[in-house]
Protein backbone atom coordinates (compact mmCIF):
# COMPACT_ATOMS: atom_id res chain seq x y z
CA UNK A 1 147.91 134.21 99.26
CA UNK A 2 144.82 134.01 97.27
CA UNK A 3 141.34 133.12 99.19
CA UNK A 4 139.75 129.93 97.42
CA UNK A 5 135.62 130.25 97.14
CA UNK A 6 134.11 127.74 96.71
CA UNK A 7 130.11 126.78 95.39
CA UNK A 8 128.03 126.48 98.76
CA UNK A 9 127.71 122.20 99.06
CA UNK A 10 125.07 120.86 101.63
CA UNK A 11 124.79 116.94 101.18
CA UNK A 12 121.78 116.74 103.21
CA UNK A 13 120.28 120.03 101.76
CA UNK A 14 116.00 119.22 101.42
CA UNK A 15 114.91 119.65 97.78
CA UNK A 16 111.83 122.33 97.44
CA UNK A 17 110.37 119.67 94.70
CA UNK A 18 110.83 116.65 94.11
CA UNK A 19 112.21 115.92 90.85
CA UNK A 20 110.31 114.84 87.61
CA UNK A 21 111.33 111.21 86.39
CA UNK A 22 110.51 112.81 83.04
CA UNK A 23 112.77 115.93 83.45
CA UNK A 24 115.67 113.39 84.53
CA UNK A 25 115.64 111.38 81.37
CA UNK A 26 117.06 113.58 78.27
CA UNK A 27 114.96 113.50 74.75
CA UNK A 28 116.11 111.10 72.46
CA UNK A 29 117.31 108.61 75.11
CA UNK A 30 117.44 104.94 74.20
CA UNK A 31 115.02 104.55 77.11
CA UNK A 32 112.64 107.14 75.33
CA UNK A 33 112.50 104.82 72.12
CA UNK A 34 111.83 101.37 74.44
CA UNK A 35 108.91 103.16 75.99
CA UNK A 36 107.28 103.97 73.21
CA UNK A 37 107.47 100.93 71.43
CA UNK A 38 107.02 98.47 74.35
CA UNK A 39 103.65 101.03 74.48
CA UNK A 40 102.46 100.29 71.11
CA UNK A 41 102.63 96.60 70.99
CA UNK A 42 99.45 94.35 71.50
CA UNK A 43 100.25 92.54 74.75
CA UNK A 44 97.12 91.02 75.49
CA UNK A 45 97.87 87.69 74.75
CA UNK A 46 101.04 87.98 77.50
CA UNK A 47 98.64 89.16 79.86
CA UNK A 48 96.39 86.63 79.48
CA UNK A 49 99.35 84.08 80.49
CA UNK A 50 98.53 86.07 84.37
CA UNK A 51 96.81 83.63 86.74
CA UNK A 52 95.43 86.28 89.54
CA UNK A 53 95.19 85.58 92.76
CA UNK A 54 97.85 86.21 95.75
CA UNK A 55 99.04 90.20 95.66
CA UNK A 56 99.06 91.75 93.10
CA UNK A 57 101.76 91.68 89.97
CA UNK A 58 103.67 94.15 88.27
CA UNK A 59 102.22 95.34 84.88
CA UNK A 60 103.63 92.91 82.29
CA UNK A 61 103.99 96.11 80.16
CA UNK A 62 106.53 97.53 82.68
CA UNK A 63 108.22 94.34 83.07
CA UNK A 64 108.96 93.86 79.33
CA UNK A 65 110.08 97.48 79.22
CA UNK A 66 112.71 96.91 81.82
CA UNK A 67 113.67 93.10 80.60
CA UNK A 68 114.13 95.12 76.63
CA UNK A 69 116.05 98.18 78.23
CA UNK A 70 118.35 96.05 80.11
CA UNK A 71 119.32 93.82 77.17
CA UNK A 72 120.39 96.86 75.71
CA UNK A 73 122.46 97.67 78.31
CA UNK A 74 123.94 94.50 78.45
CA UNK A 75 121.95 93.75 81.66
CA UNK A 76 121.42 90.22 81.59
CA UNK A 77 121.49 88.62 84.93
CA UNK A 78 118.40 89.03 87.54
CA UNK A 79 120.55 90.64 89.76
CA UNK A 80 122.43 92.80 87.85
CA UNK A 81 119.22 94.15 86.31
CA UNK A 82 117.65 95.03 89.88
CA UNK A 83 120.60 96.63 91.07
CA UNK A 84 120.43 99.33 87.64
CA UNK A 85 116.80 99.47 89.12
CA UNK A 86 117.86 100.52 92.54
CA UNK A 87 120.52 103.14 91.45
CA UNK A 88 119.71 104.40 87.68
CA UNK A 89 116.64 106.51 86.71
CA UNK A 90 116.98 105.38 83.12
C-alpha cells in the first residue's frame, strides 16, 4: 500500500506579516479602475452636502468607491453590500 503525504495544514497557524491589502488585489482588477477614477473626480461639492457634528463620518470618497464597486457587482441592497464588505477584500 502506498503512504499518502500530504502538504503540512495548520488552520490556526499565526502569519509572520500581516498581509498587504494591495498585494491581495491583482493588477488590472475592476476594483483597480474604480479607485482610480472615484480618485480623480472633484467631490467637493458632495462633501460640502456633510453637516459635522456627532462622530465622525466615513470619507465620502470611500463611500462612493464602495456604492460604484458594488453596482458593478450587482450589489445593490444595503445589506448585501456590507456583507461583500465583511468577507471580500476587493
Amino acid at each position: 500500500m502506498k503512504r499518502q503525504i500530504f502538504k503540512r495544514y495548520e488552520q490556526n497557524q499565526p502569519m509572520l506579516l500581516p498581509p498587504s491589502l494591495e498585494e491581495m488585489i491583482p493588477e488590472g482588477h475592476l476594483v483597480r479602475v474604480v479607485n482610480e477614477m472615484i480618485e480623480g473626480l472633484d467631490i467637493e461639492a458632495l462633501e460640502q452636502k456633510y453637516k459635522g457634528g456627532g462622530t465622525s463620518a466615513y470619507h465620502p470618497r470611500m463611500l462612493l468607491k464602495v456604492i460604484v464597486y458594488a453596482y458593478t457587482q450587482r450589489a445593490f441592497s444595503s445589506r448585501r453590500i456590507a456583507k461583500e464588505l465583511r468577507e471580500n477584500v476587493n
